[in-house]
N, C-alpha and C. Protein backbone atom coordinates (compact mmCIF):
# COMPACT_ATOMS: atom_id res chain seq x y z
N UNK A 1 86.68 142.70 93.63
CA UNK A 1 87.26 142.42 94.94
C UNK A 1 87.22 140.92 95.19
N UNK A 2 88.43 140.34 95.33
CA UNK A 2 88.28 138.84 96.06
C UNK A 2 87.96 138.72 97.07
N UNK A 3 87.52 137.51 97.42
CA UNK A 3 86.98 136.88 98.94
C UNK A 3 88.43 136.18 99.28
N UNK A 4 88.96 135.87 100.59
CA UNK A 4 89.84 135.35 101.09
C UNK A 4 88.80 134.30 102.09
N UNK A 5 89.17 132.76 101.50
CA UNK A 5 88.92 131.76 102.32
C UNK A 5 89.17 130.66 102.64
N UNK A 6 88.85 130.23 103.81
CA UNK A 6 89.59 129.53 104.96
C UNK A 6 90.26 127.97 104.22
N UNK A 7 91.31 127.29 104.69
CA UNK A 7 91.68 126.26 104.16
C UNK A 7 90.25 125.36 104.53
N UNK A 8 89.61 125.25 105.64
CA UNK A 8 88.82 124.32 105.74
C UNK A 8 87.23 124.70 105.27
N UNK A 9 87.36 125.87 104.90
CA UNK A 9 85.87 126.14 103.73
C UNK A 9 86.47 125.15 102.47
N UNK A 10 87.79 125.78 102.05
CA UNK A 10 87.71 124.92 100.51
C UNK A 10 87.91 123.45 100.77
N UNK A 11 88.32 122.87 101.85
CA UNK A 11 88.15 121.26 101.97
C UNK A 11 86.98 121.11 101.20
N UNK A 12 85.89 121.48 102.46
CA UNK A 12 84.36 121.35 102.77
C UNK A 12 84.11 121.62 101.09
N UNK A 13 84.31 122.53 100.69
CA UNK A 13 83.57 122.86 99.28
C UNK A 13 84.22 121.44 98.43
N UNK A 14 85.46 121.36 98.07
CA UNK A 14 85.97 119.94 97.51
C UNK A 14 85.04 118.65 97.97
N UNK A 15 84.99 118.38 99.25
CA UNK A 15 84.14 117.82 99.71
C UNK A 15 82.92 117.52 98.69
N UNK A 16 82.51 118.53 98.56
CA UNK A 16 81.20 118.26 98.64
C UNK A 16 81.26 118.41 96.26
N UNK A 17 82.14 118.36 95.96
CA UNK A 17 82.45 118.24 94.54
C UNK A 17 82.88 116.74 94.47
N UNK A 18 83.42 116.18 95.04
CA UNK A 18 83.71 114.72 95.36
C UNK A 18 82.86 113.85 95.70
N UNK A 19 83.03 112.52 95.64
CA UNK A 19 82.78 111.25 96.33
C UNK A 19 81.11 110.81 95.86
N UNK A 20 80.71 109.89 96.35
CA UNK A 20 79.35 109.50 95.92
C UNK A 20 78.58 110.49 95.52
N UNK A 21 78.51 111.28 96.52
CA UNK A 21 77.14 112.00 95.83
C UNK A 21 77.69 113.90 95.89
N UNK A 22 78.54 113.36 94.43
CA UNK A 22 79.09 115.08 94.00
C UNK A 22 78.58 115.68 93.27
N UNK A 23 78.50 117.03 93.10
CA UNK A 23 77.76 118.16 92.86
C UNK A 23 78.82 118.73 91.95
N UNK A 24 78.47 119.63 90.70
CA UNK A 24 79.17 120.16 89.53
C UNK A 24 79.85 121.12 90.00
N UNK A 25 80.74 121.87 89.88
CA UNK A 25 81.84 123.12 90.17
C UNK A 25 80.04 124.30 90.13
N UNK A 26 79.80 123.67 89.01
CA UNK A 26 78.46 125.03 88.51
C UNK A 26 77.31 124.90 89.06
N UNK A 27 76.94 123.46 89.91
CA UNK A 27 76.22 123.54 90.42
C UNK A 27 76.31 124.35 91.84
N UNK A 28 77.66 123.93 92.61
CA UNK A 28 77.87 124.85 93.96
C UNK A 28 78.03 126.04 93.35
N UNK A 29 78.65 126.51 92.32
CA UNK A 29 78.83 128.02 92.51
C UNK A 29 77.24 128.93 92.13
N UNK A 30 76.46 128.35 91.61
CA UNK A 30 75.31 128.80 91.95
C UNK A 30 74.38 128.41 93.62
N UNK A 31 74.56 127.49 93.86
CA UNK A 31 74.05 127.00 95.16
C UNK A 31 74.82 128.39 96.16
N UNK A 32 76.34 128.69 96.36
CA UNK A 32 77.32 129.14 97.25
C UNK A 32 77.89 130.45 97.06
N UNK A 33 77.24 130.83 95.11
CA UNK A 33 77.77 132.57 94.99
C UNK A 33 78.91 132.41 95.09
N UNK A 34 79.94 131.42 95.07
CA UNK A 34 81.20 131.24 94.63
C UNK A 34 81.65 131.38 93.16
N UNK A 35 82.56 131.83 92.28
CA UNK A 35 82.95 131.79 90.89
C UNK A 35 82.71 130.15 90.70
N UNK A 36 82.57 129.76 89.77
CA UNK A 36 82.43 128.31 89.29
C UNK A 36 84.22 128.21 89.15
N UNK A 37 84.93 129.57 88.44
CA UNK A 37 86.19 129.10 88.13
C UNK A 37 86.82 128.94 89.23
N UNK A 38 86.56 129.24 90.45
CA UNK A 38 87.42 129.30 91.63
C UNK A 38 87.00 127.89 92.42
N UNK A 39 86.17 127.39 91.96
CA UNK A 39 85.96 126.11 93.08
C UNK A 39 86.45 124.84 91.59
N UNK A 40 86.38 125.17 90.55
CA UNK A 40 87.37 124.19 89.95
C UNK A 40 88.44 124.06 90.47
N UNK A 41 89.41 125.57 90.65
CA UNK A 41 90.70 125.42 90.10
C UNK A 41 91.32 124.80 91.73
N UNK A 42 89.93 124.77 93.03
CA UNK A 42 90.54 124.22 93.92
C UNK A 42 90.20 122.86 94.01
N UNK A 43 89.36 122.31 93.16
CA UNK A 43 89.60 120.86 93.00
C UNK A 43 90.41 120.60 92.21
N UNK A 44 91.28 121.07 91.24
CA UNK A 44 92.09 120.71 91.10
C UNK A 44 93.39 120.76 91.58
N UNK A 45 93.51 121.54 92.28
CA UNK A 45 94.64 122.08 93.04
C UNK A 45 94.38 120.88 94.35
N UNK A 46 93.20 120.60 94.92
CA UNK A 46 93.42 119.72 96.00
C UNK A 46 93.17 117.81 95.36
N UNK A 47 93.30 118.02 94.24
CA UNK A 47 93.55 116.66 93.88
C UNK A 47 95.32 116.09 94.02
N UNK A 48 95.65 117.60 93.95
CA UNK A 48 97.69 117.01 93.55
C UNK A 48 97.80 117.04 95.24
N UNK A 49 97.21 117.81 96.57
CA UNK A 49 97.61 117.70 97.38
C UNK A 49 97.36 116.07 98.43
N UNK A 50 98.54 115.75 99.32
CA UNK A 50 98.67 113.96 99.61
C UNK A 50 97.46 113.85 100.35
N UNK A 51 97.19 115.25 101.28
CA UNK A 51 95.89 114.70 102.20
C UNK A 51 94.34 114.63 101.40
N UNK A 52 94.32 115.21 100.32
CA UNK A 52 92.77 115.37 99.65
C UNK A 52 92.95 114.04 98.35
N UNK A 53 94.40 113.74 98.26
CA UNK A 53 93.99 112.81 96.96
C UNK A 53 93.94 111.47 97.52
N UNK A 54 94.23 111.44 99.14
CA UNK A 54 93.99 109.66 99.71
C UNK A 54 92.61 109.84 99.61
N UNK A 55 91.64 110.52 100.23
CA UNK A 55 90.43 110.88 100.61
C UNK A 55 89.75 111.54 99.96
N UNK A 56 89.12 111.38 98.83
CA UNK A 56 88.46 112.54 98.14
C UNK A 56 87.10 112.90 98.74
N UNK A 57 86.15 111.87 99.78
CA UNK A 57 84.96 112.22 100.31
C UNK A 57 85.25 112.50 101.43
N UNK A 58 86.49 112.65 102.43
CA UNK A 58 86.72 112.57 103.86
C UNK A 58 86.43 111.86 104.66
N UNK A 59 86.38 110.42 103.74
CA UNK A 59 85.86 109.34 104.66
C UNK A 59 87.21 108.67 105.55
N UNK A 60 86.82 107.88 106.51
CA UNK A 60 88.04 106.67 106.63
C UNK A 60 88.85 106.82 105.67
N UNK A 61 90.26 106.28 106.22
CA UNK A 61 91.14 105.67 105.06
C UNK A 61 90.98 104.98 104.31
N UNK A 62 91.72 104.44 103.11
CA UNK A 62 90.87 103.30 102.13
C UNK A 62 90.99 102.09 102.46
N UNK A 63 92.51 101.60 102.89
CA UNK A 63 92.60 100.33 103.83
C UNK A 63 91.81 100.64 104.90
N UNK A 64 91.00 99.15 105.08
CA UNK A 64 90.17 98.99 106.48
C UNK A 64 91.06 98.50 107.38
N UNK A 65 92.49 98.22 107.37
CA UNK A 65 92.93 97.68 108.18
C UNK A 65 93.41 99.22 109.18
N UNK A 66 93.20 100.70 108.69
CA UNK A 66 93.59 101.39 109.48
C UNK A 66 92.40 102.27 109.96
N UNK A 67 90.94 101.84 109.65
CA UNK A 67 90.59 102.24 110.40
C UNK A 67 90.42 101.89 112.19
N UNK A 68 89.75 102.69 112.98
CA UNK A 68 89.48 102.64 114.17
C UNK A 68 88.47 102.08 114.23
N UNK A 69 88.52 101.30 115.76
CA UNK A 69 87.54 101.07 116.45
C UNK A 69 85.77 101.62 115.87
N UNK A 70 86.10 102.96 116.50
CA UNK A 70 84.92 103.78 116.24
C UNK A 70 84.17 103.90 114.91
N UNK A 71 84.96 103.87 114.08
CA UNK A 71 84.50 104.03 112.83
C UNK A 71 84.16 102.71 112.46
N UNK A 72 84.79 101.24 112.72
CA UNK A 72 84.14 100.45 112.32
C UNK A 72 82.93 99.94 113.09
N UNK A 73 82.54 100.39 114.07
CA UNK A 73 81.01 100.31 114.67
C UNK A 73 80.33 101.21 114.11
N UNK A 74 80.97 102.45 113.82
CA UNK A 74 79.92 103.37 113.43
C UNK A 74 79.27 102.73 111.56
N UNK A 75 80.05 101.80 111.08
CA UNK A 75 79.90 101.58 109.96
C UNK A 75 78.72 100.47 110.22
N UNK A 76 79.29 99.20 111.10
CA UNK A 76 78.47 98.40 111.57
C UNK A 76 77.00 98.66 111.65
N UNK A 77 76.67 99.61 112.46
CA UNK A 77 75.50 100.09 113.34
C UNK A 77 74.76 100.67 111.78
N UNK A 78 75.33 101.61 111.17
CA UNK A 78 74.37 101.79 110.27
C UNK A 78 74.06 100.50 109.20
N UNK A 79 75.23 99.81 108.75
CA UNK A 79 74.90 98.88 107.74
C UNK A 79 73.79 98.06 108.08
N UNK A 80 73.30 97.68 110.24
CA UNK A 80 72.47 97.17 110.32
C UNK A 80 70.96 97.96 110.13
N UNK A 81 71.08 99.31 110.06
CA UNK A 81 69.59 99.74 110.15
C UNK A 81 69.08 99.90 108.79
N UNK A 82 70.12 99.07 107.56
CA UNK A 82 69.74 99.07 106.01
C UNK A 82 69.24 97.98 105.90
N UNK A 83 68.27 98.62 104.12
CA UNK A 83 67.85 97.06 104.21
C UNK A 83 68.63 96.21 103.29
N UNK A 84 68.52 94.83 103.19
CA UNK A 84 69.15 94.04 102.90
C UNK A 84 69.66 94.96 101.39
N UNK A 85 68.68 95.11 99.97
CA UNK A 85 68.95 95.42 99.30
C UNK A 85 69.35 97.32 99.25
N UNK A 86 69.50 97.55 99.88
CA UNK A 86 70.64 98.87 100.27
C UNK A 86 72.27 98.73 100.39
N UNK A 87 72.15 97.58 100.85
CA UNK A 87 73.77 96.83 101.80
C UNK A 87 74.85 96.81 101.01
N UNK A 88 74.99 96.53 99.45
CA UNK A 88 75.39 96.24 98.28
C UNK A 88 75.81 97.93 97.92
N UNK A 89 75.39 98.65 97.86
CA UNK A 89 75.45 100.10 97.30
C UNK A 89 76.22 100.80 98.44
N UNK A 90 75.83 100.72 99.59
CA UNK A 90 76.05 100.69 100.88
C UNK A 90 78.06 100.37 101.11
N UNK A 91 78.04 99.10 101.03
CA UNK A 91 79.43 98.82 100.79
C UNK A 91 80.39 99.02 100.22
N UNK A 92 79.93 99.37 98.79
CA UNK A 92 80.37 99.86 97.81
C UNK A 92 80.99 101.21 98.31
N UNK A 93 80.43 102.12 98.79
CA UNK A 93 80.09 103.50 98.82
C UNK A 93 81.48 103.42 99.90
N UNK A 94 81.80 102.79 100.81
CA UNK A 94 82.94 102.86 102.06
C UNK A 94 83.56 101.70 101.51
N UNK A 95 83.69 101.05 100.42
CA UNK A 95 85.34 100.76 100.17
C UNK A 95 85.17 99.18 100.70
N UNK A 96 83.97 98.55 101.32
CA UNK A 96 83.87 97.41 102.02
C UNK A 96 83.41 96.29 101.02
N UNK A 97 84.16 95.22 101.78
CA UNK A 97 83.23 93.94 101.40
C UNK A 97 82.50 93.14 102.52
N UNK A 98 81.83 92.56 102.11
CA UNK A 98 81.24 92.35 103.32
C UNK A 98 80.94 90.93 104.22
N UNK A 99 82.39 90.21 103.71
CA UNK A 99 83.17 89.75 104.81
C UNK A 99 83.73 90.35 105.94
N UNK A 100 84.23 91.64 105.87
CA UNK A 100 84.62 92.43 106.47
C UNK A 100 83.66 93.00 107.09
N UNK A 101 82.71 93.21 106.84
CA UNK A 101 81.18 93.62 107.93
C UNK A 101 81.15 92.45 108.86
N UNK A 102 80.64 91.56 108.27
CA UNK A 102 80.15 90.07 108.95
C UNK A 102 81.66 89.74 110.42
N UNK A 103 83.07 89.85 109.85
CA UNK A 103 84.11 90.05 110.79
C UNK A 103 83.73 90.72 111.95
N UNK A 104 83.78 92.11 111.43
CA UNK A 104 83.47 92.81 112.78
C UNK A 104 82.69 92.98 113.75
N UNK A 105 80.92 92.57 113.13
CA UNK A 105 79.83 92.31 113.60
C UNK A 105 80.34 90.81 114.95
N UNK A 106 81.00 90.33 114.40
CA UNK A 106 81.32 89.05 115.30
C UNK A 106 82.45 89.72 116.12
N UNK A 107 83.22 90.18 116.07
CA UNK A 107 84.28 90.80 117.04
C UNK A 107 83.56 92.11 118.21
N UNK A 108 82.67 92.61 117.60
CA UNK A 108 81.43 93.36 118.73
C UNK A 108 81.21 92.50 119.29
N UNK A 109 79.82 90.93 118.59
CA UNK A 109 79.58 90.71 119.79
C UNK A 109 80.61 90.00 120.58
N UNK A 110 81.75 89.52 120.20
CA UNK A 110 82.57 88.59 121.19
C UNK A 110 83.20 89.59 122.36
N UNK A 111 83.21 91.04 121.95
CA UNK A 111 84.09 91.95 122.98
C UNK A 111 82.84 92.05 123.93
N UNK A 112 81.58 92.16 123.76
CA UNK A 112 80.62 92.61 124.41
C UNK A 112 80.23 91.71 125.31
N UNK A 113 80.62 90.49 124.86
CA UNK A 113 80.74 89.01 125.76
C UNK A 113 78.81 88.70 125.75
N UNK A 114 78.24 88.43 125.03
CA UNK A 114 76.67 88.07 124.70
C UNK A 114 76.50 86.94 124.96
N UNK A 115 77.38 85.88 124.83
CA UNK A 115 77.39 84.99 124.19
C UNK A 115 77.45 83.60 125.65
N UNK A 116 76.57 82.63 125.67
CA UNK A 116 77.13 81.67 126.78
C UNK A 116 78.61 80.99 126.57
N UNK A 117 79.14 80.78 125.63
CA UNK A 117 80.70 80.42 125.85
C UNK A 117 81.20 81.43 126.39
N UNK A 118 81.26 82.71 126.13
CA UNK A 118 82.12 83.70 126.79
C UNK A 118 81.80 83.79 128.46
N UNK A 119 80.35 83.42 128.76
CA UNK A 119 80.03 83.46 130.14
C UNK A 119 80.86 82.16 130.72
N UNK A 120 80.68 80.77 130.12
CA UNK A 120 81.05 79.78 130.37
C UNK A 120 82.69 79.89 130.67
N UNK A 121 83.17 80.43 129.99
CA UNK A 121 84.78 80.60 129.95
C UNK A 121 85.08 81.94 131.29
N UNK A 122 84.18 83.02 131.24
CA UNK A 122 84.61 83.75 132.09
C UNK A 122 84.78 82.89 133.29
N UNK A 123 83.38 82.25 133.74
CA UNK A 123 83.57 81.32 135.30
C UNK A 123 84.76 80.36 135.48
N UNK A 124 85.07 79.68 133.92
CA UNK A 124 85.91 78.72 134.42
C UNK A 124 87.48 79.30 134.57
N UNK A 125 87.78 80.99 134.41
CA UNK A 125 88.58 81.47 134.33
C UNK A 125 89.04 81.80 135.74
N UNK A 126 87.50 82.44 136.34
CA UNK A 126 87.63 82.70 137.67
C UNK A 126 87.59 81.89 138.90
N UNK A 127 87.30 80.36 138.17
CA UNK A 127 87.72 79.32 139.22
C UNK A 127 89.23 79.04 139.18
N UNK A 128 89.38 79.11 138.17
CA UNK A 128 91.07 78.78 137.96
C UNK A 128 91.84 79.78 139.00
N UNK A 129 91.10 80.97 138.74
CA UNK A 129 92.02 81.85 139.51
C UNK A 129 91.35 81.99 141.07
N UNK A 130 90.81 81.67 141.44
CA UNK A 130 90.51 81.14 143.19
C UNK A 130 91.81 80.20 143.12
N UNK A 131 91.49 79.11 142.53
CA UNK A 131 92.18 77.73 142.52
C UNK A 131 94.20 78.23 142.77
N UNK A 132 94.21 79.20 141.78
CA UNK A 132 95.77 79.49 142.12
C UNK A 132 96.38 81.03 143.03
N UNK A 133 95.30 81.38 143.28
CA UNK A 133 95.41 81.76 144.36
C UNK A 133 95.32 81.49 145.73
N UNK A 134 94.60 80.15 146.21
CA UNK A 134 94.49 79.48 146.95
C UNK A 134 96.15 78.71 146.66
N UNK A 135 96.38 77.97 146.27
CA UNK A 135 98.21 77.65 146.04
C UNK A 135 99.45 78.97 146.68
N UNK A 136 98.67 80.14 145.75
CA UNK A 136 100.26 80.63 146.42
C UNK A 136 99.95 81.27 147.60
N UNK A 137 98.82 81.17 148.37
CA UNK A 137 98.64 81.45 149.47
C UNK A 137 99.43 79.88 150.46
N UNK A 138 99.03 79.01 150.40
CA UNK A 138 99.69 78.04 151.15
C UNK A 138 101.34 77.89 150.54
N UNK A 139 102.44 78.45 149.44
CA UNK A 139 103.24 78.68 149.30
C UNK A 139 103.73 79.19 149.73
N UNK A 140 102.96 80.93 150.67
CA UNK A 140 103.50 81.71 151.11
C UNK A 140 103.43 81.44 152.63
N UNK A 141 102.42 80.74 153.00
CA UNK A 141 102.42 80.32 154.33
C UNK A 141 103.79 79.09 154.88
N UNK A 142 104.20 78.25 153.60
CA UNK A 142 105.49 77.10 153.67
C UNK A 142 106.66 78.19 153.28
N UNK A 143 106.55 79.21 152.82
CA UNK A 143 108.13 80.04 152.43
C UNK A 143 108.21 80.67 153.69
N UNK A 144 106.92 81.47 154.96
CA UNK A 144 107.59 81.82 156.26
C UNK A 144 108.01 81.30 157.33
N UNK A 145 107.31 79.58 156.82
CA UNK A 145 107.81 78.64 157.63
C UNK A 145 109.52 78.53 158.03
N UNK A 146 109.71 78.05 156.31
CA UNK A 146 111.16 77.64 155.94
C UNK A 146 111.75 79.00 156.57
N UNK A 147 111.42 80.17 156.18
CA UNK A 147 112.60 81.15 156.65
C UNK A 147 112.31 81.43 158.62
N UNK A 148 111.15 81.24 158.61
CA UNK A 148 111.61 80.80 160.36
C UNK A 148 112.49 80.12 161.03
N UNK A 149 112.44 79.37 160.44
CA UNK A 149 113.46 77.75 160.47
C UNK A 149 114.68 78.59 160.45
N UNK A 150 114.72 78.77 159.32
CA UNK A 150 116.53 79.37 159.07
C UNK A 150 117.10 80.19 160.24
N UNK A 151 116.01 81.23 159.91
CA UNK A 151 116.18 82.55 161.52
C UNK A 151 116.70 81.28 162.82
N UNK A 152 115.86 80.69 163.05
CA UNK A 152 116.14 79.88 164.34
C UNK A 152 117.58 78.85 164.68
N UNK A 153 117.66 78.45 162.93
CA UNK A 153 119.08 77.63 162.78
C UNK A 153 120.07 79.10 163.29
N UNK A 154 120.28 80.08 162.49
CA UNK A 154 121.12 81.09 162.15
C UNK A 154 121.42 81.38 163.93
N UNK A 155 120.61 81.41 164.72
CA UNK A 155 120.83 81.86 166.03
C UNK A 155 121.36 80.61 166.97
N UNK A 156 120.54 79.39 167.10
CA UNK A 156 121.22 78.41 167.28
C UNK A 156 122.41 78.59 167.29
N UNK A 157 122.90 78.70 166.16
CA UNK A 157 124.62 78.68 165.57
C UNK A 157 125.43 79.43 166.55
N UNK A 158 124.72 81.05 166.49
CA UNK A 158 125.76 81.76 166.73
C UNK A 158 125.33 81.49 168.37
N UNK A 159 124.55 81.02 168.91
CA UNK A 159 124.83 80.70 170.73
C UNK A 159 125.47 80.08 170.88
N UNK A 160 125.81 78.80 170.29
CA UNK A 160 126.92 77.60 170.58
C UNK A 160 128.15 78.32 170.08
N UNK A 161 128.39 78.97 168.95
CA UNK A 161 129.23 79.45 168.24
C UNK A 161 129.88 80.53 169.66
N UNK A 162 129.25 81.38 170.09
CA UNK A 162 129.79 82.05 171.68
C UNK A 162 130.63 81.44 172.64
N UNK A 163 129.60 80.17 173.07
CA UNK A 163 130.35 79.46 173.64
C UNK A 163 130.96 78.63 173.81
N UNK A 164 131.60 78.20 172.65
CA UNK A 164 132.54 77.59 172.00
C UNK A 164 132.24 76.00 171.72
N UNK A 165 130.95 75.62 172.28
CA UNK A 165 130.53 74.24 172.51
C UNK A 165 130.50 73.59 171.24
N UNK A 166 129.60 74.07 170.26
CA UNK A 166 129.41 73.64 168.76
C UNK A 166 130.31 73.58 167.56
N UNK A 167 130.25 72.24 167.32
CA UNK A 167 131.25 72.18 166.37
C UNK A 167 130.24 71.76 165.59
N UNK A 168 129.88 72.11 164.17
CA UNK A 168 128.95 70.72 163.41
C UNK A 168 129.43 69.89 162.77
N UNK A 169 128.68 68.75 162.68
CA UNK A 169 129.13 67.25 162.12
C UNK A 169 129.61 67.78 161.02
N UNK A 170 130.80 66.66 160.57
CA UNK A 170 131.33 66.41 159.27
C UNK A 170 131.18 65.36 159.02
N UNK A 171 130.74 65.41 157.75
CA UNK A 171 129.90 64.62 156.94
C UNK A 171 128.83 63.57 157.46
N UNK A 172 128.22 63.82 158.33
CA UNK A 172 127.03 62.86 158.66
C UNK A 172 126.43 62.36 158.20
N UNK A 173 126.34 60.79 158.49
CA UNK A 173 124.89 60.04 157.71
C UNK A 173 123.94 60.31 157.51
């Protein structure tokens, strides 16, 4: 009698036949009571497929330029709780170099703003912006001026304009 199982058992089982630290077809099928021939023939079968042959451990993508956010802190955070001589094996293991650590480690702390230039720059950001907000406040106080003005010309006009008195200058000095 066969077993019928799930697409994401045989990931998990591929999984775990793959990547750094893989285990023999014969070792899981004794570990899992699986046929040894049946967890070959699905590593091989999920080697020709596009999603298991980018990823053979289910890690990140292989370009770091597509991982996320998340994943590159989550990489960060552990690479810091290694020790120095771990870091090397470590990198290796996720595809990194570690320029690319040292990058991101600096792009944390600059987002996290730690740093006195980033404090220094925030203030002088938020004086700037008093500073021009204070401007278009007295802009807006000279633009209801001017259109007062106008309102007052516009009526002017049309009272003389009633009573026939107003003519305006042509061409005045």
């Amino acid at each position: 009698m066969s077993a019928t199982y799930t697409a994401g058992f045989r990931e998990a089982m591929v999984r775990r036949m793959t990547g750094p630290t893989a285990q023999s077809a014969t070792a899981l099928a004794k570990e899992t009571g699986i046929a040894q021939p049946t967890l070959s023939r699905w590593l091989l079968v999920a080697s020709t497929l596009p999603a298991m042959s980018k990823q053979h451990d289910g890690g990140p993508p292989k370009s770091t330029r597509q991982w996320t956010a998340a994943e590159k802190l989550a990489v960060v955070t552990e690479a810091a709780a290694l020790a120095p001589a771990d870091l090397g094996a470590f990198l290796r293991a996720k595809g990194l170099r570690s320029s690319e650590l040292h990058a991101w480690r600096e792009q944390i702390v600059v987002a996290l703003g730690d740093t006195k230039a980033s404090r220094r720059k925030a203030k002088a950001e938020a004086g700037r912006i008093k500073n021009l907000e204070r401007e278009l406040e007295r802009k807006d106080r000279r633009l209801r001026a001017v259109e007062t003005l106008l309102e007052l010309q516009k009526k002017v006009r049309e009272i003389w304009a009633e009573e026939g008195e107003f003519t305006p200058p042509r061409n005045a000095p």
